[in-house]
Protein backbone atom coordinates (compact mmCIF):
# COMPACT_ATOMS: atom_id res chain seq x y z
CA UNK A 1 27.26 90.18 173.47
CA UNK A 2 28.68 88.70 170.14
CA UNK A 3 25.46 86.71 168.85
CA UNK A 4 26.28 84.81 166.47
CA UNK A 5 24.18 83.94 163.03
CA UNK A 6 24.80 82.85 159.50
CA UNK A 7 24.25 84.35 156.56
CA UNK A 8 21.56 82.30 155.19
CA UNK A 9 22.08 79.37 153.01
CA UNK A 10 23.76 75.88 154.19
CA UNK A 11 24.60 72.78 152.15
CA UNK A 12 21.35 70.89 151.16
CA UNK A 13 22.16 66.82 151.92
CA UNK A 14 22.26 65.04 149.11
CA UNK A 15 19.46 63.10 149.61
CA UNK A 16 17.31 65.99 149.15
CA UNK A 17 19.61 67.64 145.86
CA UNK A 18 22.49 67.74 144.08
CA UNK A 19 25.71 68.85 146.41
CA UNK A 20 28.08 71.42 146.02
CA UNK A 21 26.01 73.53 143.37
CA UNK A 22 24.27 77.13 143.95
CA UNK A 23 21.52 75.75 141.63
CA UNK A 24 20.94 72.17 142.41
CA UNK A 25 18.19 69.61 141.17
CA UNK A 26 15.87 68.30 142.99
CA UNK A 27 16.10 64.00 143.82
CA UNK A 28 12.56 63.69 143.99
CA UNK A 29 9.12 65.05 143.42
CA UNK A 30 5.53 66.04 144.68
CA UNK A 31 4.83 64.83 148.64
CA UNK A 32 8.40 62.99 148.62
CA UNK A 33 10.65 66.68 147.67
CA UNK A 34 8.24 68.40 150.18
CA UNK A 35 9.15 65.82 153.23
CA UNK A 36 12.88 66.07 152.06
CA UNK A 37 12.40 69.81 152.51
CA UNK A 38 10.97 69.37 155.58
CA UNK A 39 13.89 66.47 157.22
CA UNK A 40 16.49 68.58 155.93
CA UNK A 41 15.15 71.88 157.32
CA UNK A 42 14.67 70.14 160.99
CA UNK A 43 18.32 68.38 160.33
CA UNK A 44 19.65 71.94 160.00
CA UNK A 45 17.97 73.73 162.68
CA UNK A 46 19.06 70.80 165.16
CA UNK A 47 22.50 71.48 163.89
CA UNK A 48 22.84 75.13 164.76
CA UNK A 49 21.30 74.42 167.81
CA UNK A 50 23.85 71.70 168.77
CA UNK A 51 26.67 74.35 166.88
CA UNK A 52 25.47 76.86 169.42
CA UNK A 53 24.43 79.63 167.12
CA UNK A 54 22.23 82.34 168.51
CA UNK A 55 20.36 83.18 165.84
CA UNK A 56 19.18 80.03 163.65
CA UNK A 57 17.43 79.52 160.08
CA UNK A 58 15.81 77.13 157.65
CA UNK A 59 18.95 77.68 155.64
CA UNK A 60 16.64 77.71 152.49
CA UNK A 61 16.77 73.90 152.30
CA UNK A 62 13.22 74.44 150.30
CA UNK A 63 14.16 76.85 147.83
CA UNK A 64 16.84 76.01 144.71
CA UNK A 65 18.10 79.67 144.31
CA UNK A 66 17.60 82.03 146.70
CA UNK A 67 15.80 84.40 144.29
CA UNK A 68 13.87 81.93 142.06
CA UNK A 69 12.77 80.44 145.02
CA UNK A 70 10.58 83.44 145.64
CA UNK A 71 9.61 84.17 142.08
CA UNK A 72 7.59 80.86 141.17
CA UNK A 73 5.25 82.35 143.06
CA UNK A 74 4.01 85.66 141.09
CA UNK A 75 2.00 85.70 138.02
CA UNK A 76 2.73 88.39 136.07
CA UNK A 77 6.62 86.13 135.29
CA UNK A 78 6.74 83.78 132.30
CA UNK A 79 9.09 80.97 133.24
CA UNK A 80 7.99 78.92 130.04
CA UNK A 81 10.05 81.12 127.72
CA UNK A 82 13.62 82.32 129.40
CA UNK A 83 15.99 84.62 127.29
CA UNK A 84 19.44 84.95 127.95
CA UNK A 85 20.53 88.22 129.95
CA UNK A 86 23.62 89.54 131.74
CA UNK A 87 23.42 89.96 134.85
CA UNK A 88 25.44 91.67 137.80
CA UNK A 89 26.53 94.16 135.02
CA UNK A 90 27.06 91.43 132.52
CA UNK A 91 29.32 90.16 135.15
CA UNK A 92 27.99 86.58 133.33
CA UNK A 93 24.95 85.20 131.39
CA UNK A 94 22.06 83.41 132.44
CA UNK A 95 18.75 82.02 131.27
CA UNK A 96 16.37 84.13 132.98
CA UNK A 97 12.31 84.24 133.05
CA UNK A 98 10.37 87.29 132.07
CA UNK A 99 7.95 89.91 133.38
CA UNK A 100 4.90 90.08 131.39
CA UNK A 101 2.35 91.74 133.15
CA UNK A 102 1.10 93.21 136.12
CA UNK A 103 2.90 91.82 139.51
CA UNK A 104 0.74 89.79 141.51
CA UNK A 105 1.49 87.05 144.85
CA UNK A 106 0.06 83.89 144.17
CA UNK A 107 -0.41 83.09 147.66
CA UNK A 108 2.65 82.46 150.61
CA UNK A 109 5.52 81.77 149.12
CA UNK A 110 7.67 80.60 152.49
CA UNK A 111 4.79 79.49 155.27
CA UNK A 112 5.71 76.15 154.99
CA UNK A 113 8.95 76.32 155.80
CA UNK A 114 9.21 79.65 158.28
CA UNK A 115 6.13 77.48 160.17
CA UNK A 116 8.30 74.20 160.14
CA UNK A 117 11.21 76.34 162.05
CA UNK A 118 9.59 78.35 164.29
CA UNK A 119 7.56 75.37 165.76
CA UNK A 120 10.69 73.60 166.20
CA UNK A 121 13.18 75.91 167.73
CA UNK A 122 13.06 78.19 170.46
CA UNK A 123 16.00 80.22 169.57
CA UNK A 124 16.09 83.46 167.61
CA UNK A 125 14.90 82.42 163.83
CA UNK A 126 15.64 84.65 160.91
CA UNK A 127 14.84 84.40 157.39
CA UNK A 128 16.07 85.07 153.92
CA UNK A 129 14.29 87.01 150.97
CA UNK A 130 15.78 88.10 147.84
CA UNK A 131 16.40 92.08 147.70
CA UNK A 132 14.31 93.99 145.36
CA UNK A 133 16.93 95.60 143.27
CA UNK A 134 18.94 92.21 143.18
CA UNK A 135 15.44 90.69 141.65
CA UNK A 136 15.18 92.71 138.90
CA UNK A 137 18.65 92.44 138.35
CA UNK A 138 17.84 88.37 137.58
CA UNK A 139 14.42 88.80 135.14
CA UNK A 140 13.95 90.17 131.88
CA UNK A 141 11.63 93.39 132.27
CA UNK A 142 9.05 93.27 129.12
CA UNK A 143 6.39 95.02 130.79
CA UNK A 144 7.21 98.19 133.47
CA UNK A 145 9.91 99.67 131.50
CA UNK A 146 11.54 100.99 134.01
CA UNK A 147 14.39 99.47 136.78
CA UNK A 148 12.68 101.88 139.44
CA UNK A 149 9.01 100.82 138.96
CA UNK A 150 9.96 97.28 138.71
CA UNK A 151 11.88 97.29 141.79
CA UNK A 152 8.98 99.14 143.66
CA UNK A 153 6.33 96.35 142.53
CA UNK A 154 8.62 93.89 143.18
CA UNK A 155 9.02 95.45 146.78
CA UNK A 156 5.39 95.73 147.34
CA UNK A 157 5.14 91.73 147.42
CA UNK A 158 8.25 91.03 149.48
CA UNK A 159 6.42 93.62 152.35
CA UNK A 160 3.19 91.21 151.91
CA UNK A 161 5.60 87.79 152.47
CA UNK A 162 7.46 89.65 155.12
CA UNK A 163 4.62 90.85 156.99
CA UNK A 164 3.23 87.07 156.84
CA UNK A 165 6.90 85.95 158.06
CA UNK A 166 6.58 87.99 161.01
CA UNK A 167 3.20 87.03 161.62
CA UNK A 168 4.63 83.32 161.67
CA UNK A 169 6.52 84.16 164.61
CA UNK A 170 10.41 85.21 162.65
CA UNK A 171 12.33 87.46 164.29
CA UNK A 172 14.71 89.01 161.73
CA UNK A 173 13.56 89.37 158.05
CA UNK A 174 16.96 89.88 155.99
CA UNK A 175 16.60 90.76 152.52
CA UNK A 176 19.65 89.73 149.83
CA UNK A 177 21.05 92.63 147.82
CA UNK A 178 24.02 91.55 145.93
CA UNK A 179 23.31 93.89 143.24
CA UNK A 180 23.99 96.81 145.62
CA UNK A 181 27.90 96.67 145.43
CA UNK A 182 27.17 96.85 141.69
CA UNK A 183 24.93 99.23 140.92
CA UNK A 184 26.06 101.32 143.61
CA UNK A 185 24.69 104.94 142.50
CA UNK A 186 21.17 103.38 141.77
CA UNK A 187 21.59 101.56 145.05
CA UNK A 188 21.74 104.95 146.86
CA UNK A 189 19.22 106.74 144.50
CA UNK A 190 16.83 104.15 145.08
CA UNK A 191 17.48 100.52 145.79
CA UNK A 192 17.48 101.71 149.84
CA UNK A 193 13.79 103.20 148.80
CA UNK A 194 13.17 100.05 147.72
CA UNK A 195 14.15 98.15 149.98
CA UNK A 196 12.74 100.60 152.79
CA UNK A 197 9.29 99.53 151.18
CA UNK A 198 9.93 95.78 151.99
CA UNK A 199 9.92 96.84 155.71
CA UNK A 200 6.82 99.11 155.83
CA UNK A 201 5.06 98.00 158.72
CA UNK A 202 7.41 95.63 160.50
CA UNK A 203 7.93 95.72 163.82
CA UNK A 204 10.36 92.48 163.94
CA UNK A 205 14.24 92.88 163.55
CA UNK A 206 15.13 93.94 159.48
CA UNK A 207 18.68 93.30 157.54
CA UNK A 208 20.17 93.93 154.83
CA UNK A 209 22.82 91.66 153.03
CA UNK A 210 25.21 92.70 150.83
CA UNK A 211 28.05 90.59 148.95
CA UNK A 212 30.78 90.28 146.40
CA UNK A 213 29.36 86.69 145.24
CA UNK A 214 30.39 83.27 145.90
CA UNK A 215 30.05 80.02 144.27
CA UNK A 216 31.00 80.62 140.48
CA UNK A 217 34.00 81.49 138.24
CA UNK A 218 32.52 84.85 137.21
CA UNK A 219 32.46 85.90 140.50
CA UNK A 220 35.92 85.02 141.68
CA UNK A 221 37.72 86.74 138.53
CA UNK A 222 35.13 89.98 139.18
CA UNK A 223 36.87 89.87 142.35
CA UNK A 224 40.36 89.47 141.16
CA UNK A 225 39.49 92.46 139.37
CA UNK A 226 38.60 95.11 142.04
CA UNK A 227 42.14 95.57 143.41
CA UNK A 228 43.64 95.30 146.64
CA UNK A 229 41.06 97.56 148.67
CA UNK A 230 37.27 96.36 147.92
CA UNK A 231 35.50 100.01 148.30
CA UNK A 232 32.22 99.40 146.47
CA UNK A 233 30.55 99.75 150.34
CA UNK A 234 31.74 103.36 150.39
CA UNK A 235 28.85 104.54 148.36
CA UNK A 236 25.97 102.79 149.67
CA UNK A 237 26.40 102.51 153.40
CA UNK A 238 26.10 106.12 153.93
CA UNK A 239 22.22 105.64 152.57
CA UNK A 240 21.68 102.24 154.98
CA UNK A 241 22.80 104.46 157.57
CA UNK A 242 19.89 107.06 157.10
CA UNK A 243 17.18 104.07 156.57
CA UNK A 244 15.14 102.50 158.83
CA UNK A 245 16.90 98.90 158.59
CA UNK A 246 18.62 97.55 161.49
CA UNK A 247 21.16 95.37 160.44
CA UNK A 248 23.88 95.17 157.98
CA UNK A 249 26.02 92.68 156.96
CA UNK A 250 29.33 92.50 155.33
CA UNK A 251 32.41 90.38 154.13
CA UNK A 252 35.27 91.25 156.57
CA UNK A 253 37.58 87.51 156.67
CA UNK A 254 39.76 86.99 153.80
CA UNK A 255 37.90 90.03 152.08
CA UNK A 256 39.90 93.24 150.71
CA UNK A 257 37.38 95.55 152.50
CA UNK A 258 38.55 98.13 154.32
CA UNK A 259 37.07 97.34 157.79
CA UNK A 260 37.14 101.25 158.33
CA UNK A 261 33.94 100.98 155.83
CA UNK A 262 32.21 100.11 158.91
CA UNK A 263 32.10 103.17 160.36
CA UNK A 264 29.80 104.32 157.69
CA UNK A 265 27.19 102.43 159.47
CA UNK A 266 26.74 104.17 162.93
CA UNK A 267 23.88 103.58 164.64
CA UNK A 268 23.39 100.00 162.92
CA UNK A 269 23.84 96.53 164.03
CA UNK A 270 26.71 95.36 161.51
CA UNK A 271 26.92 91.34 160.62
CA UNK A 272 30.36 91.06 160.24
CA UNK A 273 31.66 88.06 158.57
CA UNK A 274 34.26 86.24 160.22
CA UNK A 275 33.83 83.23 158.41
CA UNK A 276 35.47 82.64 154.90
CA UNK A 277 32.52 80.90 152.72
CA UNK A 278 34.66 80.68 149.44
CA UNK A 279 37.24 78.24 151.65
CA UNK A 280 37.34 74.63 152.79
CA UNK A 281 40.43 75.49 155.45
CA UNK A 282 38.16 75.86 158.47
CA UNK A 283 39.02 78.62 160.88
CA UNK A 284 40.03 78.28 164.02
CA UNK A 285 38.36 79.97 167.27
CA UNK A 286 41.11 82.20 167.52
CA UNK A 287 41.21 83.79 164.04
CA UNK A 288 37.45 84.30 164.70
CA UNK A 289 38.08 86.19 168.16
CA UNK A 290 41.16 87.94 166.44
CA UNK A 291 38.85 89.16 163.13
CA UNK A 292 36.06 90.22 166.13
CA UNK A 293 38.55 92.15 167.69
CA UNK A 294 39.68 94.12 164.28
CA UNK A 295 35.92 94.85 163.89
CA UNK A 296 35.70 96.25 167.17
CA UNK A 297 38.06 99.52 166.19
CA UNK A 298 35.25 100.56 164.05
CA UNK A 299 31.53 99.09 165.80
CA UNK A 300 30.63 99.13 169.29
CA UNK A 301 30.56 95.53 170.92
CA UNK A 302 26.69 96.16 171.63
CA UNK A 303 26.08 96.16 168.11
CA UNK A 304 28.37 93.26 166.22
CA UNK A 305 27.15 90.06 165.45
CA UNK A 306 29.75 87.51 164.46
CA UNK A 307 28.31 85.83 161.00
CA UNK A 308 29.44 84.07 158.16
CA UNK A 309 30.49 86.15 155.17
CA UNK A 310 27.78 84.70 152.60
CA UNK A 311 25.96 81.28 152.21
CA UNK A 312 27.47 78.40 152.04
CA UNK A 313 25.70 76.34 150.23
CA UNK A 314 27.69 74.99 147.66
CA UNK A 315 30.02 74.08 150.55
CA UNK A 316 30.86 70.48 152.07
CA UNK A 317 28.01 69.63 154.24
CA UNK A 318 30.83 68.46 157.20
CA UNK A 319 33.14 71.10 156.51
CA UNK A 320 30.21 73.89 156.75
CA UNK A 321 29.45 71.99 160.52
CA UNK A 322 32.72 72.89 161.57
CA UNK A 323 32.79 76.40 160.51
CA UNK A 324 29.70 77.13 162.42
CA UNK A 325 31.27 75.43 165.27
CA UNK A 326 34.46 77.95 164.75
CA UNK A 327 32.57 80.72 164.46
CA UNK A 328 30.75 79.85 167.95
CA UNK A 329 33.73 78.99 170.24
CA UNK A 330 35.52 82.12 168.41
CA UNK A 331 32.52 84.29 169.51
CA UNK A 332 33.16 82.94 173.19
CA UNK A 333 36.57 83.48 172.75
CA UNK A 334 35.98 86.83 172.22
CA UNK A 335 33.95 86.95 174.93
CA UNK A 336 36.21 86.26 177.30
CA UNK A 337 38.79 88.30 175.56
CA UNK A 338 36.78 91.78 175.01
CA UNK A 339 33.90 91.00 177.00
């Protein structure tokens, strides 16, 4: 009861890149960056392990940005000659490559890494891939002409790298979809088809994860924005209910969304954050087991995992220890509590 997992991402050391930063730079190059990725993924991994997290990951210690990371490997994208773009609804600007032609994997984009953790952990491992809808919400389209299409090609190469993920031995697959809680309508006309596609096939555990952002100004005064009740769920969790992926996850701590929202997802396993990723005031077991508990009105105890609510990898490498180690002992907590 109560596993516990983390959303994905966790402060890179700073021997391997630049600290505090969603987009850091690399400290070395060639054979040397590919051992760093490789020390810090194993430093990581021994960390959750020692945290006592159920469900651990490579917290995408190899990739800079958690959807570039997956692009450099498709022709078809022209990162020689980025245009500026808004993205997130013009929430803010950013340079962003372009699609030029037909869609095509290179090769295995994450075998290096997903091999690294699986042969070094016997735990539950889960990994990360950028959402489909969320991807072409970060290029320049000047080749399908159309959101839909794009998202659908896009989609037909994450179910190739997820297929190969599971075939490495991963147990959950989550895919990233920030973009949902902004394009909600399209997100329920046909981001859930396209993310749907990701999955054909898979027989290992799939998730969804959704988010408000972290890391940046734009994203904090979006937020400051929405009001006191953050509803933007309301319209696409009815849709992740009817689809065929099993987990969801969510922002609960320190959020302004309605954790009645929740019920919109019967039959799913929710990830329900109980960790606050945009804070360095570290939570204590029992504001874990209390947040658990508030979840618990709306999904059955069968089905909650206790998670963080987004990355944290722009976080203090120390402080985001100690969170994990919070959200574990609050999980027992609860336990004990509702257990």
């Amino acid at each position: 009861m109560f596993p516990t997992a983390t959303a994905g991402s966790l402060p890179k050391p700073s021997w391997l890149a630049e600290t505090h930063k969603l987009w850091p730079q690399w400290r070395a190059q060639g054979d040397e960056l590919r051992q760093a990725k490789a020390d810090a993924t194993l430093l990581w991994i021994k960390a959750q392990e020692d945290a006592g997290l159920d469900i651990v990951g490579d917290g995408e210690q190899s990739r800079q940005h958690f959807v570039h990371g997956f692009l450099e490997c498709i022709d078809g994208i022209d990162f020689e000659h980025k245009v500026k773009m808004g993205i997130r609804n013009n929430r803010y600007d950013a340079m962003v490559p372009q699609v030029v032609a037909p869609l095509r994997l290179k090769g295995r984009v994450h075998a290096f890494e997903a091999q690294l953790a699986r042969a070094h952990t016997r735990r539950k491992l889960k990994f990360t891939l950028p959402g489909p809808m969320t991807i072409v919400d970060t290029v320049a389209d000047r080749f399908y002409g159309d959101r839909r299409q794009l998202a659908m090609a896009f989609a037909g190469l994450l179910n190739q790298e997820a297929r190969a993920l599971q075939a490495d031995g991963v147990d959950v697959i989550q895919f990233d979809e920030p973009a949902f809680n902004v394009y909600m309508q399209d997100a329920a006309a046909w981001g859930v088809a396209a993310l749907e596609r990701c999955i054909e096939g898979l027989a290992c555990t799939t998730a969804v994860h959704i988010c408000y952002g972290y890391g940046i100004q734009a994203n904090i005064d979006w937020k400051h924005s929405l009001g006191e009740q953050w509803r933007q769920y309301e319209q696409v969790f009815p849709a992740l209910a009817a689809s065929r992926i099993g987990q969801v996850s969510l922002e609960c701590y320190h959020s302004h969304v309605p954790p009645e929202l929740m019920q919109l997802l019967a039959g799913k396993d929710v990830m329900v954050g109980v960790i606050d990723v945009a804070s360095d005031e570290v939570e204590t077991p029992g504001q874990v087991a209390d947040t658990i508990g508030r979840a618990l009105q709306f999904v059955a105890r069968e089905r909650l995992i206790p998670c963080t609510n987004c990355g944290m990898a722009p976080m203090d490498r120390e402080v985001a220890l100690r969170k994990l180690q919070a959200l574990v002992q609050g999980a027992e907590l609860a336990r004990q509590r509702y257990g």
